[in-house]
C-alpha atoms as a PDB file:
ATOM      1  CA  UNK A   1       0.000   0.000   0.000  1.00  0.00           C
ATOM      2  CA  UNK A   2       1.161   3.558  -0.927  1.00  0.00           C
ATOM      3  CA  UNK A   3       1.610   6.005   2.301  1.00  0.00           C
ATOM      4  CA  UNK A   4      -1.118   8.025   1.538  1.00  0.00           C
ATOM      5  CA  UNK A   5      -3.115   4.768   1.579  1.00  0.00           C
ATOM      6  CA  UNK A   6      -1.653   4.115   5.143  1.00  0.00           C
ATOM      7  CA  UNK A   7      -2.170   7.301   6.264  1.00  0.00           C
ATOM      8  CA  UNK A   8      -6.201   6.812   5.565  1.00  0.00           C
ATOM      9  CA  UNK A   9      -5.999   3.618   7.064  1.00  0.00           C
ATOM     10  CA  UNK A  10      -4.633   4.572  10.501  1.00  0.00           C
ATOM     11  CA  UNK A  11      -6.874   8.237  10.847  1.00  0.00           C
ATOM     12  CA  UNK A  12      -9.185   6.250  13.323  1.00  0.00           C
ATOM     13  CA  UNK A  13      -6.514   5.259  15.616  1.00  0.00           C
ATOM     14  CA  UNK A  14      -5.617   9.287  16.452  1.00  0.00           C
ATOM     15  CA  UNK A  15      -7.646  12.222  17.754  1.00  0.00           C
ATOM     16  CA  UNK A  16      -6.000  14.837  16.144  1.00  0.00           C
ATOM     17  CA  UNK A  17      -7.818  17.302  18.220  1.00  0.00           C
ATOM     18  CA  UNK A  18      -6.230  15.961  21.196  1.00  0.00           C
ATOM     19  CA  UNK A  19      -2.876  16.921  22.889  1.00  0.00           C
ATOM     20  CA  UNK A  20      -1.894  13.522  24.171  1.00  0.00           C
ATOM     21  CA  UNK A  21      -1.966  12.402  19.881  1.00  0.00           C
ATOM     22  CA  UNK A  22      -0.554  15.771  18.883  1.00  0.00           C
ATOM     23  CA  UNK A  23       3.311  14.529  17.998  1.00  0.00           C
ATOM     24  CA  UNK A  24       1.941  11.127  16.816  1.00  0.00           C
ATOM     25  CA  UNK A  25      -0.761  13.044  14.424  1.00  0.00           C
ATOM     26  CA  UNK A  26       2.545  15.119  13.288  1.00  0.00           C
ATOM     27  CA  UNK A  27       4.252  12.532  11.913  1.00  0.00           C
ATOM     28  CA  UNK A  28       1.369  10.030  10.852  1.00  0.00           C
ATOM     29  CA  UNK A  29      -0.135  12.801   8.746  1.00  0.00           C
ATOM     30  CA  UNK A  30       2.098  16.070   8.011  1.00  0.00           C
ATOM     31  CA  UNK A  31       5.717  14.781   8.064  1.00  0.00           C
ATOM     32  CA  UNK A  32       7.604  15.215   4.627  1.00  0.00           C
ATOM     33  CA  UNK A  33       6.413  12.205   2.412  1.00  0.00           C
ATOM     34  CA  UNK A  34       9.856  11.841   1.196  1.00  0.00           C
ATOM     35  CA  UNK A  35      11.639  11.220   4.649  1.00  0.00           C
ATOM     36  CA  UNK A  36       8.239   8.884   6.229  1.00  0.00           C
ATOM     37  CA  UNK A  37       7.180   5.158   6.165  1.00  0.00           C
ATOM     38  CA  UNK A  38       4.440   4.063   7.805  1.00  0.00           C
ATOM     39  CA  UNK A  39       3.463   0.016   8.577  1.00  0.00           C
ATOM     40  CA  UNK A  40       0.047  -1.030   9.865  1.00  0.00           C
ATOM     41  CA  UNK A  41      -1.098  -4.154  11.471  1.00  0.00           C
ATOM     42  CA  UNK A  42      -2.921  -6.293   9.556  1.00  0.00           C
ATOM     43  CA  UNK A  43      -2.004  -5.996   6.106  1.00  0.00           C
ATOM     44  CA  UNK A  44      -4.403  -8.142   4.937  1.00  0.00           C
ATOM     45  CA  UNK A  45      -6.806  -5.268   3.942  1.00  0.00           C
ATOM     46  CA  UNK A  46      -8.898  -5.110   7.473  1.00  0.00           C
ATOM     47  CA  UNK A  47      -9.226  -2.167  10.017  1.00  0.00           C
ATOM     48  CA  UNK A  48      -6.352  -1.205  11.304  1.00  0.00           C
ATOM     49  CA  UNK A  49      -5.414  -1.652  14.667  1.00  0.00           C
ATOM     50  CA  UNK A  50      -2.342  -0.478  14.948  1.00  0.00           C
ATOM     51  CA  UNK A  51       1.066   1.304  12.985  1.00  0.00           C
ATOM     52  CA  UNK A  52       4.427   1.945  13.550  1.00  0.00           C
ATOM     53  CA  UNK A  53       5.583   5.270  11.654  1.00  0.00           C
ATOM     54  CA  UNK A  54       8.978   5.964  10.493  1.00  0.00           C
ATOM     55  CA  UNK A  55      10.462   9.394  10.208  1.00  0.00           C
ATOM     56  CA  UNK A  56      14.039  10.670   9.592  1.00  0.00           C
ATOM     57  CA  UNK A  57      14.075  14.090  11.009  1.00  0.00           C
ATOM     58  CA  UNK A  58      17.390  15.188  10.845  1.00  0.00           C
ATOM     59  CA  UNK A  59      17.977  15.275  14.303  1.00  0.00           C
ATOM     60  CA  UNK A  60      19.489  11.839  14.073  1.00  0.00           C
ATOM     61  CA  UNK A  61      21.238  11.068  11.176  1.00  0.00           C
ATOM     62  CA  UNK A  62      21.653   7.631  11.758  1.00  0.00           C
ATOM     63  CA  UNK A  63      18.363   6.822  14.017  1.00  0.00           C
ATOM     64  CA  UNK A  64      14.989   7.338  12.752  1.00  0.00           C
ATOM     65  CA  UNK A  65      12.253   8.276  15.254  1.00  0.00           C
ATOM     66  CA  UNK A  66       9.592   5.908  15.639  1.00  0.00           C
ATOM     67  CA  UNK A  67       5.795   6.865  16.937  1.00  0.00           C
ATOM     68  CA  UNK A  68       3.257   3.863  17.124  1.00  0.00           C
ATOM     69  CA  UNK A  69       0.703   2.663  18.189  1.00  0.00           C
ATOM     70  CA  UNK A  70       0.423  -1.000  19.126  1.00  0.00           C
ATOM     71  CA  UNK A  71      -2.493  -3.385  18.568  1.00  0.00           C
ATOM     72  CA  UNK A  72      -4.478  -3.173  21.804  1.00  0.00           C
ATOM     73  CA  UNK A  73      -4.625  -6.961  24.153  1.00  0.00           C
ATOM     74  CA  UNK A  74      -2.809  -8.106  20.803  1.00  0.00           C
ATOM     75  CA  UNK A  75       0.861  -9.507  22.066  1.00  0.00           C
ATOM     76  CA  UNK A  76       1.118 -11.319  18.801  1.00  0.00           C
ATOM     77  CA  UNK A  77      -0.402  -8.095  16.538  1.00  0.00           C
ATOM     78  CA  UNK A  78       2.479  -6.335  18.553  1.00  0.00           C
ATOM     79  CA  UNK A  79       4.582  -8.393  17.375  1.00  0.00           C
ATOM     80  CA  UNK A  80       4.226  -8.810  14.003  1.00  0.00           C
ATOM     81  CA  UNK A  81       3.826  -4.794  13.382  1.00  0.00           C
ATOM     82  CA  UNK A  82       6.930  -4.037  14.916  1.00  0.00           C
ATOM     83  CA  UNK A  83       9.270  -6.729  13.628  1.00  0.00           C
ATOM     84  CA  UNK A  84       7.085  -5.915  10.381  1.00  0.00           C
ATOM     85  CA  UNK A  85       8.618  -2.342  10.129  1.00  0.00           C
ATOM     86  CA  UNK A  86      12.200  -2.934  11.384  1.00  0.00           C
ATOM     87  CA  UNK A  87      15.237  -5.562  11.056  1.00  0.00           C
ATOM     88  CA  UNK A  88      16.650  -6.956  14.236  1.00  0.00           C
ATOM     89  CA  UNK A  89      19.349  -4.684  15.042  1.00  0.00           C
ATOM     90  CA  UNK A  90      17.841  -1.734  13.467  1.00  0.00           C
ATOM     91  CA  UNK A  91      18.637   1.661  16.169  1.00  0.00           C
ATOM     92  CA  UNK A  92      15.854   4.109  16.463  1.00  0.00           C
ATOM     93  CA  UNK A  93      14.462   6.604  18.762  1.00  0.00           C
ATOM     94  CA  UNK A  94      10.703   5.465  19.800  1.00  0.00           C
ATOM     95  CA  UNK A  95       8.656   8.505  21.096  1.00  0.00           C
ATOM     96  CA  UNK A  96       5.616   5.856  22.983  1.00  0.00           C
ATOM     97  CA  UNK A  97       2.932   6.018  25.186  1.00  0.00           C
ATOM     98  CA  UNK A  98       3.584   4.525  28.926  1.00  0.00           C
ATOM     99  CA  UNK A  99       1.190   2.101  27.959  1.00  0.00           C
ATOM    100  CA  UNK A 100       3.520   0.709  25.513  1.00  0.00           C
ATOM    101  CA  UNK A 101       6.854   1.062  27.454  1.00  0.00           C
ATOM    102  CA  UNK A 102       7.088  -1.946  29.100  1.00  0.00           C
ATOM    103  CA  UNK A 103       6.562  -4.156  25.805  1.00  0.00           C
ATOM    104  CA  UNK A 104       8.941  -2.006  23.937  1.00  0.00           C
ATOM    105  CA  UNK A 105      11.646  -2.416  27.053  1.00  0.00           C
ATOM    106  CA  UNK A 106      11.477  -6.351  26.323  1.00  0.00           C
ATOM    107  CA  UNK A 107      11.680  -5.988  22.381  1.00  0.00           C
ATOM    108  CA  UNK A 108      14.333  -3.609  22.467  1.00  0.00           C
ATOM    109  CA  UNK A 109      17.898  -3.623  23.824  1.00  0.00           C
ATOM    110  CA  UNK A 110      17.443  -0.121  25.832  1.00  0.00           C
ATOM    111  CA  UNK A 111      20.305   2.922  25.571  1.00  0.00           C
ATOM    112  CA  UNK A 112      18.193   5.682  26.967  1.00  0.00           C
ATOM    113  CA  UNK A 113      14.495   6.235  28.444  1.00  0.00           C
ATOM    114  CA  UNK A 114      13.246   9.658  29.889  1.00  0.00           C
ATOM    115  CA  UNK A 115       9.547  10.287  30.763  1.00  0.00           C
ATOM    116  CA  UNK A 116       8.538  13.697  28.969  1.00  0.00           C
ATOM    117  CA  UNK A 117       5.368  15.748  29.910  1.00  0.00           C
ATOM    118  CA  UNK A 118       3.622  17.796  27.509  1.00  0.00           C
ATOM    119  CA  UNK A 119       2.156  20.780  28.983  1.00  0.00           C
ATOM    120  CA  UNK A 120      -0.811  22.641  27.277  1.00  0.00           C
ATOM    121  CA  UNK A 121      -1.260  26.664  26.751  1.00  0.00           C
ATOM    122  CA  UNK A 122      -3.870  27.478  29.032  1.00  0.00           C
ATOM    123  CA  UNK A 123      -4.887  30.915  26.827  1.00  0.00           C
ATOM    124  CA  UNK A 124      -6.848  32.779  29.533  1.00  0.00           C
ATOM    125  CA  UNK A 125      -3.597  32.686  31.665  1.00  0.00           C
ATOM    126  CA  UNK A 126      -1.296  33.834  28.903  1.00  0.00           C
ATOM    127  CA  UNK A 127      -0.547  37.496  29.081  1.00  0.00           C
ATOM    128  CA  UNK A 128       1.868  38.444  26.141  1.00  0.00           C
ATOM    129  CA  UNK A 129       5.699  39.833  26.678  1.00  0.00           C
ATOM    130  CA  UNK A 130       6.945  43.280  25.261  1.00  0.00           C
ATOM    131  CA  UNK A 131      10.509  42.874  24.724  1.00  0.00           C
ATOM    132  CA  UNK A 132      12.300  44.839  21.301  1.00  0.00           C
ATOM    133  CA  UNK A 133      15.340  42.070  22.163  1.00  0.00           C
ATOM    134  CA  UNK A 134      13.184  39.579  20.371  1.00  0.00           C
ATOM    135  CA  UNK A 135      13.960  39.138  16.816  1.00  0.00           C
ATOM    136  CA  UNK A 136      12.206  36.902  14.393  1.00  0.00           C
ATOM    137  CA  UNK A 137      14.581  34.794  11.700  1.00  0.00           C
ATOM    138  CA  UNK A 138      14.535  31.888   9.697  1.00  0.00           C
ATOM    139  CA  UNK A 139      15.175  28.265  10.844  1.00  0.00           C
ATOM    140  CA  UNK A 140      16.337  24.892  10.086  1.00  0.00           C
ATOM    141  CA  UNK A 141      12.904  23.841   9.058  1.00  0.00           C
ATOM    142  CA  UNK A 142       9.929  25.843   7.734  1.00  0.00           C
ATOM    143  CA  UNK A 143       9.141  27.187  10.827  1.00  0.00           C
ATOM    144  CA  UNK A 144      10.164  30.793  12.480  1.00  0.00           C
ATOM    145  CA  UNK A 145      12.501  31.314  15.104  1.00  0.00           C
ATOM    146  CA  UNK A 146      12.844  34.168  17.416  1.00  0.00           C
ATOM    147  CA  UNK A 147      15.974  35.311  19.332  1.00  0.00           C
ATOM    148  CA  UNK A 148      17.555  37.339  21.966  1.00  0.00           C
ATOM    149  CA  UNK A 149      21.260  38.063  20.952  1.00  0.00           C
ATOM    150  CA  UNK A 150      23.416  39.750  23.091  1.00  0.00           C
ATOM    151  CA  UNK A 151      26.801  41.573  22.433  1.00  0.00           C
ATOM    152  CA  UNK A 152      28.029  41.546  25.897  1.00  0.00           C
ATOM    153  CA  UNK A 153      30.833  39.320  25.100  1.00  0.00           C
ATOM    154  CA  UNK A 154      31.789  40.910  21.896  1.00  0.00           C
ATOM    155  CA  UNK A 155      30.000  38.245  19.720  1.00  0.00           C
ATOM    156  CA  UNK A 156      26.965  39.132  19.331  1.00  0.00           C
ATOM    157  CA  UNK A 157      25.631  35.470  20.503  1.00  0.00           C
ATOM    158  CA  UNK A 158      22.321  34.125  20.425  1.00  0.00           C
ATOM    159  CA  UNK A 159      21.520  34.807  24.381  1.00  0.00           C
ATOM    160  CA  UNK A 160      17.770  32.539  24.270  1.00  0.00           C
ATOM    161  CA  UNK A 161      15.821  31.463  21.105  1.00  0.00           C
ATOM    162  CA  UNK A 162      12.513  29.461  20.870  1.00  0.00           C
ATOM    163  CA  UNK A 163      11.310  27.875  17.937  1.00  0.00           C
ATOM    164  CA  UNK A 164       8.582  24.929  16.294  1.00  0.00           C
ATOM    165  CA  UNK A 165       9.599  21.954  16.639  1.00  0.00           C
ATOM    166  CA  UNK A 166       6.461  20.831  14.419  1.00  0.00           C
ATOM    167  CA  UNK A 167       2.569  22.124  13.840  1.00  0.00           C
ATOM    168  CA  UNK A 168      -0.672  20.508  12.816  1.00  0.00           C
ATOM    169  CA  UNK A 169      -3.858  21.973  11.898  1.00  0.00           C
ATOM    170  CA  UNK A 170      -4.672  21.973  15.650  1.00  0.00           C
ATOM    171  CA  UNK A 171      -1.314  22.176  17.817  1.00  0.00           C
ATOM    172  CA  UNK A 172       2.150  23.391  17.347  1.00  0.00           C
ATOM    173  CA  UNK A 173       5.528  22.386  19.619  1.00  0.00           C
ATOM    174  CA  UNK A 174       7.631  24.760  21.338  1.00  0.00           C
ATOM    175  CA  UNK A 175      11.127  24.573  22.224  1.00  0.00           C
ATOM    176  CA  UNK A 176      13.458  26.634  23.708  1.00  0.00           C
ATOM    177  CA  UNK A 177      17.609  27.167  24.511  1.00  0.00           C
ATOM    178  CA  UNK A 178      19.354  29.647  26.837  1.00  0.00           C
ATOM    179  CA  UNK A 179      22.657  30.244  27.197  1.00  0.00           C
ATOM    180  CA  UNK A 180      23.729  29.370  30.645  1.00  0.00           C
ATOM    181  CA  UNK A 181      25.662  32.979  30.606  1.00  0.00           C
ATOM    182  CA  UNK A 182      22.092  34.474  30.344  1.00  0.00           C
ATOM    183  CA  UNK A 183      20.124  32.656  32.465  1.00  0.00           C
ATOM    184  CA  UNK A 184      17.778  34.034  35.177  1.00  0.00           C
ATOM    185  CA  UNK A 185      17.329  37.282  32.888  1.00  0.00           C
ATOM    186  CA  UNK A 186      13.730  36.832  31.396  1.00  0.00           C
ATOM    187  CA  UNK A 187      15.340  35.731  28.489  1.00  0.00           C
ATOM    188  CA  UNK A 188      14.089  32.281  28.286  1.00  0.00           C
ATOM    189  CA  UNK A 189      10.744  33.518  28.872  1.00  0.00           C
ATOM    190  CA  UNK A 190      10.021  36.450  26.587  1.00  0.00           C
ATOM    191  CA  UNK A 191      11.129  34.216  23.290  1.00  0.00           C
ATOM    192  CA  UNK A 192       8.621  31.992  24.167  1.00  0.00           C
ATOM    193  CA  UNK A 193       6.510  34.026  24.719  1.00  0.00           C
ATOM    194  CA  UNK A 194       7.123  35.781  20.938  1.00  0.00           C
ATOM    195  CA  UNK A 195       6.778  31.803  19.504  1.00  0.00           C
ATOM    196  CA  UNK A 196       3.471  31.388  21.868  1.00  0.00           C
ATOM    197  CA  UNK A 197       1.900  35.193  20.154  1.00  0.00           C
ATOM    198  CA  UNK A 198       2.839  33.274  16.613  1.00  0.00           C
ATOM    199  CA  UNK A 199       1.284  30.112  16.861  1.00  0.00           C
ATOM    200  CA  UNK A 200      -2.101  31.670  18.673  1.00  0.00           C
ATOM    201  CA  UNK A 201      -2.098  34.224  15.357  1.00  0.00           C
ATOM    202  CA  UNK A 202      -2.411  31.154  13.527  1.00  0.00           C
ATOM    203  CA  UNK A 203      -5.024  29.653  15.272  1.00  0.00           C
ATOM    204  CA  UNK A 204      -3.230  26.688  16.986  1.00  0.00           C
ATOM    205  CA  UNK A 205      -2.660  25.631  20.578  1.00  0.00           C
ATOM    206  CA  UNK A 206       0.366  25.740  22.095  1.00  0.00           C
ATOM    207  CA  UNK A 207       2.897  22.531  23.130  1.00  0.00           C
ATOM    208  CA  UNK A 208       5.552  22.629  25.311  1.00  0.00           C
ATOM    209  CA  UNK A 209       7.131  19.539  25.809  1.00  0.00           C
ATOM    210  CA  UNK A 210       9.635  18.642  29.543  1.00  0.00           C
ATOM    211  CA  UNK A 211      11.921  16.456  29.545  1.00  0.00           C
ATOM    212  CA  UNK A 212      12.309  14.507  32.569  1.00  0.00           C
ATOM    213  CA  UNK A 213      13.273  16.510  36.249  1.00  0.00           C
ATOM    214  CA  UNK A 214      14.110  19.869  34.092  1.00  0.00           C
ATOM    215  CA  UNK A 215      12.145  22.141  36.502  1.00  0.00           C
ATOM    216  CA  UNK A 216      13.823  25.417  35.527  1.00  0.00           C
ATOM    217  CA  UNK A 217      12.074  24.429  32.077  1.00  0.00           C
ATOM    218  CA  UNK A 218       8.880  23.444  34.092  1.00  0.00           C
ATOM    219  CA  UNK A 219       8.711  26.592  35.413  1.00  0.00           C
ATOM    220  CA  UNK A 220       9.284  28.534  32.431  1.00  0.00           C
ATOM    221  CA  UNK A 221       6.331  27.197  30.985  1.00  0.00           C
ATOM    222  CA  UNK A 222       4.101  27.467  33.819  1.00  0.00           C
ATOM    223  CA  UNK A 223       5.015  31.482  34.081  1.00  0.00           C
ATOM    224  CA  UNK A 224       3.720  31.913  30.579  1.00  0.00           C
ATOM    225  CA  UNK A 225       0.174  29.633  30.834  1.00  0.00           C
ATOM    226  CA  UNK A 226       1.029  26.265  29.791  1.00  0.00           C
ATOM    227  CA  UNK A 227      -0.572  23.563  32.383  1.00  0.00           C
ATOM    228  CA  UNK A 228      -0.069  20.271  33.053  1.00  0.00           C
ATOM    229  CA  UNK A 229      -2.864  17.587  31.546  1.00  0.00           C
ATOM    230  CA  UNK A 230      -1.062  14.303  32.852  1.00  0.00           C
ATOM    231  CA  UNK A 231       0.585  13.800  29.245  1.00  0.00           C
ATOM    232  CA  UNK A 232       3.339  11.599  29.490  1.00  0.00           C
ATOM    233  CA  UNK A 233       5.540  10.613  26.245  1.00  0.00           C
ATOM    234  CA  UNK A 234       8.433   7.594  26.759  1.00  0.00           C
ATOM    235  CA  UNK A 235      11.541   8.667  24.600  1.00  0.00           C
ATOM    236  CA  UNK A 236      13.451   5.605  24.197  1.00  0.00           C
ATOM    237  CA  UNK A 237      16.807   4.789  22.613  1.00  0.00           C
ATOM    238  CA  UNK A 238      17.454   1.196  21.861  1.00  0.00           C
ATOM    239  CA  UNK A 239      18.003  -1.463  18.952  1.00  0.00           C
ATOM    240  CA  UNK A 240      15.662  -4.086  18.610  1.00  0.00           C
ATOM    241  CA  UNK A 241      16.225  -7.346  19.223  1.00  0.00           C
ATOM    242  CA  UNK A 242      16.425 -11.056  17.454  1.00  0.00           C
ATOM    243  CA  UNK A 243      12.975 -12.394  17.233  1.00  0.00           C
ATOM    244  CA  UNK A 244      12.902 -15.334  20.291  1.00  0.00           C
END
């Protein structure tokens, strides 16, 4: 089946409206054709219940990043779809639901694992930032970026930027770096604040996505709006194992 076949035949298995699908929606539906591979479980024609997707992003140049969902009460399904989509041996970053962790622990030989939350923009507690620092410039990907540069040093380096990691029709995920010279300054804050004005002009809701213990990052996001909805993502790093 062609991709955009796939695509159709998974579109039940994700609420696109919802927050807790919003990176797995990303890259079932919107990632770049040309750098995406999705499997689904059966093949033999019925409803899906279940798909691994494959995505190069560029982060990794060597380890794609894998979202899935797995056949629900179906060990064998689970099976078969994920030794379906990958070789034994084959190294990937899996971005799964807790639900799914402990199955993917045994199928995988395990590098990494860190439990992210995904916070949600609360609007009505979202006040907007003034700062002229902020700058708007391109990116790596099609998405803006906005910056705080500072010529303290002599270099004119980038102080804080935030940018998109990735948008759908209904959501859109913020990230954000600051240099550990120009921390505790407001920095951090008022470029994502500049990213959160963008996406809410373009009628979207706000990500923001913390990875494990980072509470200075926690907090960041909580000063601007974004709330906690019990969202939990497993980023693992691992190489799947011979088939027993």
């Amino acid at each position: 089946m062609t991709l955009a076949a796939n695509r159709q035949a998974i579109r039940h298995l994700l609420n696109e409206r919802s927050p807790l699908d919003g990176i797995a929606s990303y890259f079932a539906f919107h990632h770049p054709e040309d750098r995406s591979q999705i499997v689904v479980y059966p093949t033999d024609g019925k409803v899906a219940t279940g798909y691994v997707a494959i995505s190069r992003t560029g982060i990794d140049l060597f380890r794609p990043l894998l979202t899935l969902r797995l056949p629900p009460n179906d060990m064998n399904g689970s099976l078969e779809l994920i030794y379906g989509a990958l070789p034994p041996g084959a190294a990937v970053i899996i971005n799964a639901l807790p639900a799914d962790t402990p199955l993917l622990r045994a199928l995988f030989d395990i590098q990494s694992e860190e439990t992210v939350r995904v916070l949600v923009l609360d609007e009505s507690q979202f006040e907007p930032i003034i700062n002229v620092l902020v700058t708007e410039t391109a990116s790596n990907n099609a998405y803006p970026r906005f910056v705080i540069r500072s010529s303290t040093t002599g270099s004119d380096e980038i102080a804080a930027s935030a940018g998109i990691n990735w948008q759908t029709e209904y959501f859109a995920e913020i990230s954000v770096n600051t240099n550990p010279r120009h921390r505790r300054q407001g920095f951090g804050r008022s470029v994502v604040a500049a990213a959160v004005n963008h996406v809410l002009a373009h009628g979207r809701t706000p990500l923001y996505a913390v990875a494990g213990n980072n509470q200075a990052s926690l907090q960041l996001a909580q000063s601007i709006g974004f709330q906690e909805q019990g969202i939990r993502h497993t980023i693992l790093q691992g190489s799947l194992k011979p088939r027993s």
